[in-house]
C-alpha atoms as a PDB file:
ATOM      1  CA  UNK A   1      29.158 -46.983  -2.302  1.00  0.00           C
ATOM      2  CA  UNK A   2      31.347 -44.847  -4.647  1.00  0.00           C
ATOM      3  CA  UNK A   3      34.716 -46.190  -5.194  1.00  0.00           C
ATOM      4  CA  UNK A   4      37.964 -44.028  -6.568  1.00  0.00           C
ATOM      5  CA  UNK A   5      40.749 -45.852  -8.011  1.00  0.00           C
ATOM      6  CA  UNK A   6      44.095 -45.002  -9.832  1.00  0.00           C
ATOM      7  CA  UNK A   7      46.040 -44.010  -6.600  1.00  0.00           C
ATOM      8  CA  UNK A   8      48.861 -45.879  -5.740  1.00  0.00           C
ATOM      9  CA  UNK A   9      50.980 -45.468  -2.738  1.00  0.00           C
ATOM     10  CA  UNK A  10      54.832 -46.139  -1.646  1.00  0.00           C
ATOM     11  CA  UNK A  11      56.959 -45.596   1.663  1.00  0.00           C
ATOM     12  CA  UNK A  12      59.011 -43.138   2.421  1.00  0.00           C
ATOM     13  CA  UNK A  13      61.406 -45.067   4.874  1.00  0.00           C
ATOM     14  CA  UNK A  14      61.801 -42.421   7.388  1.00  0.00           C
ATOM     15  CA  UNK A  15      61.909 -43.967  10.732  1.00  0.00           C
ATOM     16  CA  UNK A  16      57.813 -45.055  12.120  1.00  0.00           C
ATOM     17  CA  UNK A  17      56.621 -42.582  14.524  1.00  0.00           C
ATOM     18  CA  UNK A  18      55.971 -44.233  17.637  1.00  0.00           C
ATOM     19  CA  UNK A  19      57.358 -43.994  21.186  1.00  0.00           C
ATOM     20  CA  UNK A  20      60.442 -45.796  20.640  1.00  0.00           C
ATOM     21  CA  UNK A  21      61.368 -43.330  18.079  1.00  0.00           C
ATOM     22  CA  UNK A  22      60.579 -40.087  20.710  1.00  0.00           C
ATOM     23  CA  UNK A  23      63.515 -38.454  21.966  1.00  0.00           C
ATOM     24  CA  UNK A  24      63.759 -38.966  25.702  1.00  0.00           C
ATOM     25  CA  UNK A  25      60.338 -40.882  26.270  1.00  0.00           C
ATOM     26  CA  UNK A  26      61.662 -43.237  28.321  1.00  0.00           C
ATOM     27  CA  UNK A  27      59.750 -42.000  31.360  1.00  0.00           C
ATOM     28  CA  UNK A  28      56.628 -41.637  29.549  1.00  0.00           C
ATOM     29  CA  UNK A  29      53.745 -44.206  29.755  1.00  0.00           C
ATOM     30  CA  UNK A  30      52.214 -44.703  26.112  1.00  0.00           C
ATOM     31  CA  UNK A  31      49.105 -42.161  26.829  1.00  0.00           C
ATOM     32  CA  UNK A  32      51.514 -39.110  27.852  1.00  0.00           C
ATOM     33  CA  UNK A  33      53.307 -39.907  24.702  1.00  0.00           C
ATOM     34  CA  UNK A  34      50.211 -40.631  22.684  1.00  0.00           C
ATOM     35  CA  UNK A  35      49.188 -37.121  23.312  1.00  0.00           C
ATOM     36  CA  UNK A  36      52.973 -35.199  23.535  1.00  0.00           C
ATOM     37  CA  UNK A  37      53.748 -36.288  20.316  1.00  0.00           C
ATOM     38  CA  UNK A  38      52.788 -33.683  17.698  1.00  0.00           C
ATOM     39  CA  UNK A  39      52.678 -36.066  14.452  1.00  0.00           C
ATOM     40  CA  UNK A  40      50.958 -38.888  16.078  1.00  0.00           C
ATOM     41  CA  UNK A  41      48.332 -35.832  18.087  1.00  0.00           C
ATOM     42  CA  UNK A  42      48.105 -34.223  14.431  1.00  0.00           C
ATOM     43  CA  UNK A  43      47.430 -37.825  12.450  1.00  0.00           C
ATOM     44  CA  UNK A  44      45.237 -38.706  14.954  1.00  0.00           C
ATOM     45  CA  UNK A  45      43.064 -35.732  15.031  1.00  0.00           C
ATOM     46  CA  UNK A  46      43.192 -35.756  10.589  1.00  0.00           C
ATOM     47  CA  UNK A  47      42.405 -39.230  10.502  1.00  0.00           C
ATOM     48  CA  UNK A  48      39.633 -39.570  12.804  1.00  0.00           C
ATOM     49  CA  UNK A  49      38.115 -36.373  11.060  1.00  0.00           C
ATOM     50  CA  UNK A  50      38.148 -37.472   7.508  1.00  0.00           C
ATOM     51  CA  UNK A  51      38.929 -41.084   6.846  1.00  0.00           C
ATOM     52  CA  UNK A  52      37.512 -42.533  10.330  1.00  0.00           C
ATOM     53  CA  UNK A  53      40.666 -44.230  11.450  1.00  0.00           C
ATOM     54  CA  UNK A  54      40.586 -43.973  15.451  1.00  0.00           C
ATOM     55  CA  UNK A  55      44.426 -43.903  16.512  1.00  0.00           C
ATOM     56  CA  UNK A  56      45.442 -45.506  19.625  1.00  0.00           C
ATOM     57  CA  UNK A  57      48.761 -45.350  21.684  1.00  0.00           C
ATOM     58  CA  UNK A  58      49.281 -48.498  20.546  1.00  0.00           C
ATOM     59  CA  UNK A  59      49.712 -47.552  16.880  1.00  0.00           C
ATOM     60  CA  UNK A  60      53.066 -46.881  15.137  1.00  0.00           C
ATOM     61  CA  UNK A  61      52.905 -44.849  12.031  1.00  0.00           C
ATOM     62  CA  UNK A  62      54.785 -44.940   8.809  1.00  0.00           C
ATOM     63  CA  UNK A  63      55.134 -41.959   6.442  1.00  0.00           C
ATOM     64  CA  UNK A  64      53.686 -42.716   3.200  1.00  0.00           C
ATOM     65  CA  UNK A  65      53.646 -40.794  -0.676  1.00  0.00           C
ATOM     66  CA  UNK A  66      50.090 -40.791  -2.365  1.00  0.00           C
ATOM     67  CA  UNK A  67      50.303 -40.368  -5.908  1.00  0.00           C
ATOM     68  CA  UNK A  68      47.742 -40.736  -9.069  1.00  0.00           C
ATOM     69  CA  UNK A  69      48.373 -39.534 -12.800  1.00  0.00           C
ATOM     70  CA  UNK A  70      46.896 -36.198 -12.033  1.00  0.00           C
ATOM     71  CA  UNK A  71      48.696 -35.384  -9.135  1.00  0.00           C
ATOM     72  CA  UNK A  72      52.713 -36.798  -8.469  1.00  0.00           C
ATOM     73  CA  UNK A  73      52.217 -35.960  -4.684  1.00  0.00           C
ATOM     74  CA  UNK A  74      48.535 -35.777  -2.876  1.00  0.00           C
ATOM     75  CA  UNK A  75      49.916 -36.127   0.275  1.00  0.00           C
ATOM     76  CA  UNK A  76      52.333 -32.931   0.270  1.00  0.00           C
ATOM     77  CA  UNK A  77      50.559 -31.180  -2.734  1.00  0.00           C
ATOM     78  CA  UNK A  78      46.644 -32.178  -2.201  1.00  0.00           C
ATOM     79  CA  UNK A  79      43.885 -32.861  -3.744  1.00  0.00           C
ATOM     80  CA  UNK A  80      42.542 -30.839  -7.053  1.00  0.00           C
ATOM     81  CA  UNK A  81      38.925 -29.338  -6.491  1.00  0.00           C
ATOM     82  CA  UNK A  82      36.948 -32.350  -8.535  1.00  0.00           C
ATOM     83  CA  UNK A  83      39.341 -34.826  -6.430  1.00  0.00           C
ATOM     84  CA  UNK A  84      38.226 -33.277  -2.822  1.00  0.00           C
ATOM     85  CA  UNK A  85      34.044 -33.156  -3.929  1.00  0.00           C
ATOM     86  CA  UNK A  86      34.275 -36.455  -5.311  1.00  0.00           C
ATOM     87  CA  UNK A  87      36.039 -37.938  -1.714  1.00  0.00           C
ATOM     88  CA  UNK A  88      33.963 -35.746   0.828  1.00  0.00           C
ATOM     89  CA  UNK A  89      30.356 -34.292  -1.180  1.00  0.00           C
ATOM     90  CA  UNK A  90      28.729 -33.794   2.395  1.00  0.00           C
ATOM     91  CA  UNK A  91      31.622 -32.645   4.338  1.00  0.00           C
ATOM     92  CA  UNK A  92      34.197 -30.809   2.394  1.00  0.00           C
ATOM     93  CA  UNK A  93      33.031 -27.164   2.977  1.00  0.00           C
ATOM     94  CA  UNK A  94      32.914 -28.426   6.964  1.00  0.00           C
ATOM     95  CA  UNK A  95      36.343 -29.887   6.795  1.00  0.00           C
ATOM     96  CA  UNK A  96      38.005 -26.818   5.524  1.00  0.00           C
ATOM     97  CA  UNK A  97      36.249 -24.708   8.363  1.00  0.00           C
ATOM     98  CA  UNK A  98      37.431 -26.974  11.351  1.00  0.00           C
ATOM     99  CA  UNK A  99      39.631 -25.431  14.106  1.00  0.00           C
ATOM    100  CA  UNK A 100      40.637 -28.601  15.079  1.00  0.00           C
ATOM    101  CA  UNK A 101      42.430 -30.103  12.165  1.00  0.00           C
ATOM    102  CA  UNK A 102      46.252 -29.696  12.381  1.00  0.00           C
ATOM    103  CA  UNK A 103      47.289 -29.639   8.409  1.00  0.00           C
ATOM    104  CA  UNK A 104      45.747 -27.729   5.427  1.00  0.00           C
ATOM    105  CA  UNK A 105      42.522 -30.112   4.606  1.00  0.00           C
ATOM    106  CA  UNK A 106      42.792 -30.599   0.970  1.00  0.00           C
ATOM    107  CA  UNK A 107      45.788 -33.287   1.995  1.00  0.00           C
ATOM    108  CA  UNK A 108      45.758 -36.854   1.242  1.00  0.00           C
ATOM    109  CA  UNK A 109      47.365 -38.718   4.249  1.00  0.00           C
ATOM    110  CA  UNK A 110      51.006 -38.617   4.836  1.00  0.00           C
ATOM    111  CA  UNK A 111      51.333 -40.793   7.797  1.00  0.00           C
ATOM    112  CA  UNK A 112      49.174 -44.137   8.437  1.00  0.00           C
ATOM    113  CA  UNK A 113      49.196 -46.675  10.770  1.00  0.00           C
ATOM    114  CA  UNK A 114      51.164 -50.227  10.589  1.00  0.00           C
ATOM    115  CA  UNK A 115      48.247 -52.265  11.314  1.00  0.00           C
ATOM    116  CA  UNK A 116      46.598 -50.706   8.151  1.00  0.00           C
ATOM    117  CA  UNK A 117      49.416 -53.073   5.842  1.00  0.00           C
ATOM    118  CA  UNK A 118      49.320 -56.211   7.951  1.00  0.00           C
ATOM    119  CA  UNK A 119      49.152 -59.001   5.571  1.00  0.00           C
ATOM    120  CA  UNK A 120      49.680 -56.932   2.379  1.00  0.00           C
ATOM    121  CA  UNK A 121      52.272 -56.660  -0.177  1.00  0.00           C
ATOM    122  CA  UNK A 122      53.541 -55.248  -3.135  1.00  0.00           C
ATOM    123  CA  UNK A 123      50.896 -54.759  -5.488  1.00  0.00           C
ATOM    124  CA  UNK A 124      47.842 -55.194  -3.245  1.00  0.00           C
ATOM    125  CA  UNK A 125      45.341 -52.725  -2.560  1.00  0.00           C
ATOM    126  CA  UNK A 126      44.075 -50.687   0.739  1.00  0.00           C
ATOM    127  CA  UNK A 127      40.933 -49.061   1.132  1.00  0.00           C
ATOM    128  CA  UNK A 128      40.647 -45.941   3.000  1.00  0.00           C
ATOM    129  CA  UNK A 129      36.541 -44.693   3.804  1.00  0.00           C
ATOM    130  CA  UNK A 130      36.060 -40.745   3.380  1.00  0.00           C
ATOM    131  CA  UNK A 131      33.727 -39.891   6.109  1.00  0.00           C
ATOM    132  CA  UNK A 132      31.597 -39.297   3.458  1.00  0.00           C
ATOM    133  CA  UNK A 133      31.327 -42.900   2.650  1.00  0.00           C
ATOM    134  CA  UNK A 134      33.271 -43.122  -0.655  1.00  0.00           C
ATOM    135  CA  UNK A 135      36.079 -45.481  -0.884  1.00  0.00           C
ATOM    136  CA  UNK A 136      39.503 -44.938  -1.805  1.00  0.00           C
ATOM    137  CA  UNK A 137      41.268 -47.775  -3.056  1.00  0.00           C
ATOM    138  CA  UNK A 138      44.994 -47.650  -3.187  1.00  0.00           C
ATOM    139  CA  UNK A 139      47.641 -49.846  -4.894  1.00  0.00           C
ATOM    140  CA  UNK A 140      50.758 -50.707  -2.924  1.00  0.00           C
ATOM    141  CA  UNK A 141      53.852 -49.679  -5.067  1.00  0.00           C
ATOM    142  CA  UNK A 142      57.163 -49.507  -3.452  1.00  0.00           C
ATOM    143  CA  UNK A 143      59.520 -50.387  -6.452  1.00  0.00           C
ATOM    144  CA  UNK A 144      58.675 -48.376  -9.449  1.00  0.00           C
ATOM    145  CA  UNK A 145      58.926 -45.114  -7.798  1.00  0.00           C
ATOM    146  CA  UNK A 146      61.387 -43.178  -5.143  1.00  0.00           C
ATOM    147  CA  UNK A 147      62.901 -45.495  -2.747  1.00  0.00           C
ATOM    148  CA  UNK A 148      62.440 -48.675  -4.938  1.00  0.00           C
ATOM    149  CA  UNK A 149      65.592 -49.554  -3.924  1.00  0.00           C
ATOM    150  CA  UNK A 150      64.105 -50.484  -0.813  1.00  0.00           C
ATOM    151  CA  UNK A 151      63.056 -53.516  -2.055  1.00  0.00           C
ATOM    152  CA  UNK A 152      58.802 -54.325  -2.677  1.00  0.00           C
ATOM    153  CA  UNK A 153      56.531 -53.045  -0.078  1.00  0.00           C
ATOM    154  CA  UNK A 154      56.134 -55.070   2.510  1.00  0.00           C
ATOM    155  CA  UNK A 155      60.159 -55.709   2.440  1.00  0.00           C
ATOM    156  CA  UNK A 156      61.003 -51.625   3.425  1.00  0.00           C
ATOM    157  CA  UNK A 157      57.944 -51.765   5.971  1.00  0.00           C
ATOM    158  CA  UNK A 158      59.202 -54.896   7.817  1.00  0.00           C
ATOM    159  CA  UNK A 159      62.748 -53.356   7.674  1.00  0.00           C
ATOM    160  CA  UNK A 160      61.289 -49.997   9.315  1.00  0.00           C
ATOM    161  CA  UNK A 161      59.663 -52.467  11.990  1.00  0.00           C
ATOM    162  CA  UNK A 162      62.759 -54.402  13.075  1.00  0.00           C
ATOM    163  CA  UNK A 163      64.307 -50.987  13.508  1.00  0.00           C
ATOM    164  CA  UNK A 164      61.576 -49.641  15.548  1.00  0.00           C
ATOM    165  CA  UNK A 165      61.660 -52.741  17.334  1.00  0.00           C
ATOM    166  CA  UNK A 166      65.596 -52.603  18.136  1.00  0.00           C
ATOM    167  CA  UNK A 167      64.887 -49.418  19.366  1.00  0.00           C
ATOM    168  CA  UNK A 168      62.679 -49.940  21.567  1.00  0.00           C
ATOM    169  CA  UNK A 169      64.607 -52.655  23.165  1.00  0.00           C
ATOM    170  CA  UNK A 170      67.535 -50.605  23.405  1.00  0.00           C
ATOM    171  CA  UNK A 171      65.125 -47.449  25.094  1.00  0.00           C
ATOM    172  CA  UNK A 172      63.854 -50.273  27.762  1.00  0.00           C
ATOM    173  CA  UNK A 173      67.726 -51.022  28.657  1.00  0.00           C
ATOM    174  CA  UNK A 174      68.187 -47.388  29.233  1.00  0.00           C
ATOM    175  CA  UNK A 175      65.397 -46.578  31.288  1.00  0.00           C
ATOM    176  CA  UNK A 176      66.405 -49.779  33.623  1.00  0.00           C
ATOM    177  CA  UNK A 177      70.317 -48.003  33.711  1.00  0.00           C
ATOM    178  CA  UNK A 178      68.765 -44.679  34.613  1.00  0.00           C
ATOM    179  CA  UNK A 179      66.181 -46.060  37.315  1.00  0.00           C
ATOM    180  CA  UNK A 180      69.185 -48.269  38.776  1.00  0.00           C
ATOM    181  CA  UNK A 181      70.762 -44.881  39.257  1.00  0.00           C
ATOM    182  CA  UNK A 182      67.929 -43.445  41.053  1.00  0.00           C
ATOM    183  CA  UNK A 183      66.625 -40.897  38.152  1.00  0.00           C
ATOM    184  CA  UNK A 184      62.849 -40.146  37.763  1.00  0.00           C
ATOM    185  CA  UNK A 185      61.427 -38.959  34.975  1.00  0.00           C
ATOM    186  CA  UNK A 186      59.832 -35.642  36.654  1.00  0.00           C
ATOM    187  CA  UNK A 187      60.699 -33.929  40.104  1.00  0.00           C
ATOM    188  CA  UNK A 188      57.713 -31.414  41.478  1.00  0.00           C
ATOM    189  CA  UNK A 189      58.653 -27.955  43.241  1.00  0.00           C
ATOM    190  CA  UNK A 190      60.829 -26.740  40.558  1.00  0.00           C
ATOM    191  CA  UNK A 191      62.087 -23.897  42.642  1.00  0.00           C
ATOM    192  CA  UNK A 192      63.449 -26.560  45.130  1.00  0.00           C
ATOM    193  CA  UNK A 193      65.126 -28.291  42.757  1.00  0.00           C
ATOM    194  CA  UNK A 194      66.850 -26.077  40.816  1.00  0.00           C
ATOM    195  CA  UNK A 195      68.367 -24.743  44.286  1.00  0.00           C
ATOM    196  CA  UNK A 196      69.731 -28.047  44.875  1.00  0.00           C
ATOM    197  CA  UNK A 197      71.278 -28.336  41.378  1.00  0.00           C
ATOM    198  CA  UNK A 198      72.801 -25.035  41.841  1.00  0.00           C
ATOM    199  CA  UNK A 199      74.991 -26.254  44.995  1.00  0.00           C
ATOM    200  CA  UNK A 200      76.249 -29.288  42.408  1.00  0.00           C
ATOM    201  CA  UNK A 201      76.316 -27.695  39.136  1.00  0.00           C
ATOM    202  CA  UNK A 202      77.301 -24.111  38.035  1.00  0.00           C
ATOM    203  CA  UNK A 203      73.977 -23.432  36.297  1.00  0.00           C
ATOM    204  CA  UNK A 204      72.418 -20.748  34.590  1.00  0.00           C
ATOM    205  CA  UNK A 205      68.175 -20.710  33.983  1.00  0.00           C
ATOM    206  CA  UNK A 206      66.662 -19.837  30.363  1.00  0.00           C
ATOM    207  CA  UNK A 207      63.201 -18.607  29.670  1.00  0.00           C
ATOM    208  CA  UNK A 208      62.916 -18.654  26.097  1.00  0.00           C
ATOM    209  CA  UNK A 209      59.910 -18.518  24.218  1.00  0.00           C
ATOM    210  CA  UNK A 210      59.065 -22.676  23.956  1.00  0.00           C
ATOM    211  CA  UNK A 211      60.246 -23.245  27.387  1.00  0.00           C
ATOM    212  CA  UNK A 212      62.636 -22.790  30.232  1.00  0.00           C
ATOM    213  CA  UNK A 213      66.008 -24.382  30.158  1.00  0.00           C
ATOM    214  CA  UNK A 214      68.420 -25.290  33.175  1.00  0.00           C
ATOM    215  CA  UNK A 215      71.866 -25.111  31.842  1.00  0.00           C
ATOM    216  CA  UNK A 216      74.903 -26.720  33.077  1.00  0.00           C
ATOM    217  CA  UNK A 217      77.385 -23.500  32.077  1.00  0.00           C
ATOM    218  CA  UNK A 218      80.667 -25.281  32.116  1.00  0.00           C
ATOM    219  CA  UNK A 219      79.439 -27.862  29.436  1.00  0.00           C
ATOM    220  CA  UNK A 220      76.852 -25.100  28.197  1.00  0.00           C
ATOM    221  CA  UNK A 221      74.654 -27.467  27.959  1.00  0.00           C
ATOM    222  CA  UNK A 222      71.261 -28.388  28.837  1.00  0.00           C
ATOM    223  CA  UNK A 223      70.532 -29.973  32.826  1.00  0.00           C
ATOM    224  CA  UNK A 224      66.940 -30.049  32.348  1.00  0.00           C
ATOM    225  CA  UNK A 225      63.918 -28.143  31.269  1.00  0.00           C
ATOM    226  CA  UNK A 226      60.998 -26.756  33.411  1.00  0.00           C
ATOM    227  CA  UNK A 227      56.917 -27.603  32.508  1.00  0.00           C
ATOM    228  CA  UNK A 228      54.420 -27.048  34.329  1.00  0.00           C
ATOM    229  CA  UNK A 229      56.552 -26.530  37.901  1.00  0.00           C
ATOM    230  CA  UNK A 230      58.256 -29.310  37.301  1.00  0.00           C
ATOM    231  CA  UNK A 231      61.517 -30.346  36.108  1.00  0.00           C
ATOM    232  CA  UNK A 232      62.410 -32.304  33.538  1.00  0.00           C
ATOM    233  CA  UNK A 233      66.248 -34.547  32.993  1.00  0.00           C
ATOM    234  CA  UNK A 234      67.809 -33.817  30.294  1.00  0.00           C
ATOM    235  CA  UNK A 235      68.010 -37.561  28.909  1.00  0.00           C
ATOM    236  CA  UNK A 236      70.044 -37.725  26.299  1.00  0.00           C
ATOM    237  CA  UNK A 237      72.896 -36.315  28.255  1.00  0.00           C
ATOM    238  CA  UNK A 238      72.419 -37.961  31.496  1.00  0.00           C
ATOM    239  CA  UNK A 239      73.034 -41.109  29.263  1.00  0.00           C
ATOM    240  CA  UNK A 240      76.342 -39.777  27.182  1.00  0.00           C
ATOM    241  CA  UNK A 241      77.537 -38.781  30.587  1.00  0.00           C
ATOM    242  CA  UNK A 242      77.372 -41.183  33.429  1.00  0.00           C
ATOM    243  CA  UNK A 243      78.990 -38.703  36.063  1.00  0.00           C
ATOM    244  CA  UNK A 244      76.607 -36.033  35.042  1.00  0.00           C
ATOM    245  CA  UNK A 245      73.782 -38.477  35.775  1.00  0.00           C
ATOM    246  CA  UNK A 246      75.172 -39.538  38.637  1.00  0.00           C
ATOM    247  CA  UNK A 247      75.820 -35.748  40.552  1.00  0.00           C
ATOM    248  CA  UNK A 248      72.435 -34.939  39.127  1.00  0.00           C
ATOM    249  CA  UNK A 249      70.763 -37.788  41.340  1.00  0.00           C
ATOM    250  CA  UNK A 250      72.726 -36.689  43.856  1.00  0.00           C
ATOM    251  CA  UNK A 251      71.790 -33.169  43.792  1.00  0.00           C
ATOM    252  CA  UNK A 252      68.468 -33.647  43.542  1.00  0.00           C
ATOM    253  CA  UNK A 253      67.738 -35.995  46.283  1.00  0.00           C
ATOM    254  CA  UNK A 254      70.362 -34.062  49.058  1.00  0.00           C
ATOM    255  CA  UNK A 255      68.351 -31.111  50.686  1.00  0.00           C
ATOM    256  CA  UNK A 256      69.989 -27.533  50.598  1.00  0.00           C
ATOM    257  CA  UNK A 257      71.813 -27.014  53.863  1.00  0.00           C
END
């Protein structure tokens, strides 16, 4: 098997992508937000393609920089023309072609999964497997480079996973305060609905080119969103504002006279 070396590899300590870290999943089981989230759909979809890492809605990913002496940033800049034939010789031209891949394909990876670093620290290596077959080795450098500060590797990744972890706490004590108040996460028949919010709420509807918005026009702000024919709570509000989360309920659940 070839083998590439001279790559090395820090964190950028952005916060991991996973569900915790969604804004207003707190309805969502971890397949719907497997698939609704865009980075996680993209990495998924790049990953399987070229470096056969099969994602699961399990995973949490962390943003990472891959660098070599030729090229400061791989992951934002790419991969010179020598570099891309020398990590995919069969599949390169294919690659390029695909509908189906979600970034420009001379990238190097820019998000990877957790599990990938279990064990490892600073100065230890990873090996990521082109499709092709050739191996990429990668040295683990947190502290020579942009966010050294951090501390060594595995310090800033178990730091991004206690936050993650917090947060996800903190989302399941949410979701328990907004099912105690009788919210769903969805309610079918949105023509229904937004009748009965309009006897609670002064409202005004918004179809705007990425969706359709039900405002609440003395706040001006948003109720809910439609998808599908169905509509969607606002979230984030309902938990800033108990008594808006509590007339919304209301509304929702009280037939039009």
């Amino acid at each position: 098997m070839k083998t590439m070396t001279n790559t090395s590899m820090f964190i950028v300590p952005n916060s991991l992508v996973s569900k915790a870290n969604m804004i207003a999943s707190h309805f969502l089981t971890d397949k719907e937000w497997f698939e609704k989230d865009l980075c996680m759909n993209g990495s998924a979809k790049d990953l399987k393609a070229r470096w056969n890492i099969q994602l699961t809605p399990e995973d949490r990913l962390v943003q990472v920089w891959i660098h070599c002496n030729e090229q400061d940033n791989l992951s934002d800049h790419g991969f010179n023309e020598d570099q891309y034939e020398e990590l995919f010789p069969k599949s390169g031209n294919a690659l390029e072609e695909a509908e189906d891949i979600w970034r420009y394909p001379r990238l190097a990876p820019d998000h990877l999964p957790v599990r990938l670093f279990e064990g490892k620290k600073e100065g230890d290596t990873i090996t990521l497997t082109s499709c092709d077959g050739v191996a990429w080795e990668i040295k683990l450098e947190q502290l020579p480079f942009r966010y050294g500060h951090r501390g060594p590797f595995e310090k800033c990744l178990r730091s991004l996973m206690c936050s993650d972890e917090e947060y996800a706490r903190m989302k399941e004590l949410e979701l328990a305060r907004l099912q105690a108040a009788g919210l769903q996460g969805s309610y079918d028949n949105a023509e229904v609905i937004i009748g009965r919010l309009a006897m609670e709420f002064s409202i005004r509807v918004e179809k705007k080119s990425y969706g359709t918005f039900i405002y609440n026009v003395k706040r001006d702000t948003p109720l809910a969103t439609v998808e599908n024919g169905k509509v969607i709570p606002n979230i984030v509000g309902m938990l800033r504002e108990q008594h808006v989360l509590e007339r919304f309920v209301n509304a929702v659940n009280t037939p039009a006279a």
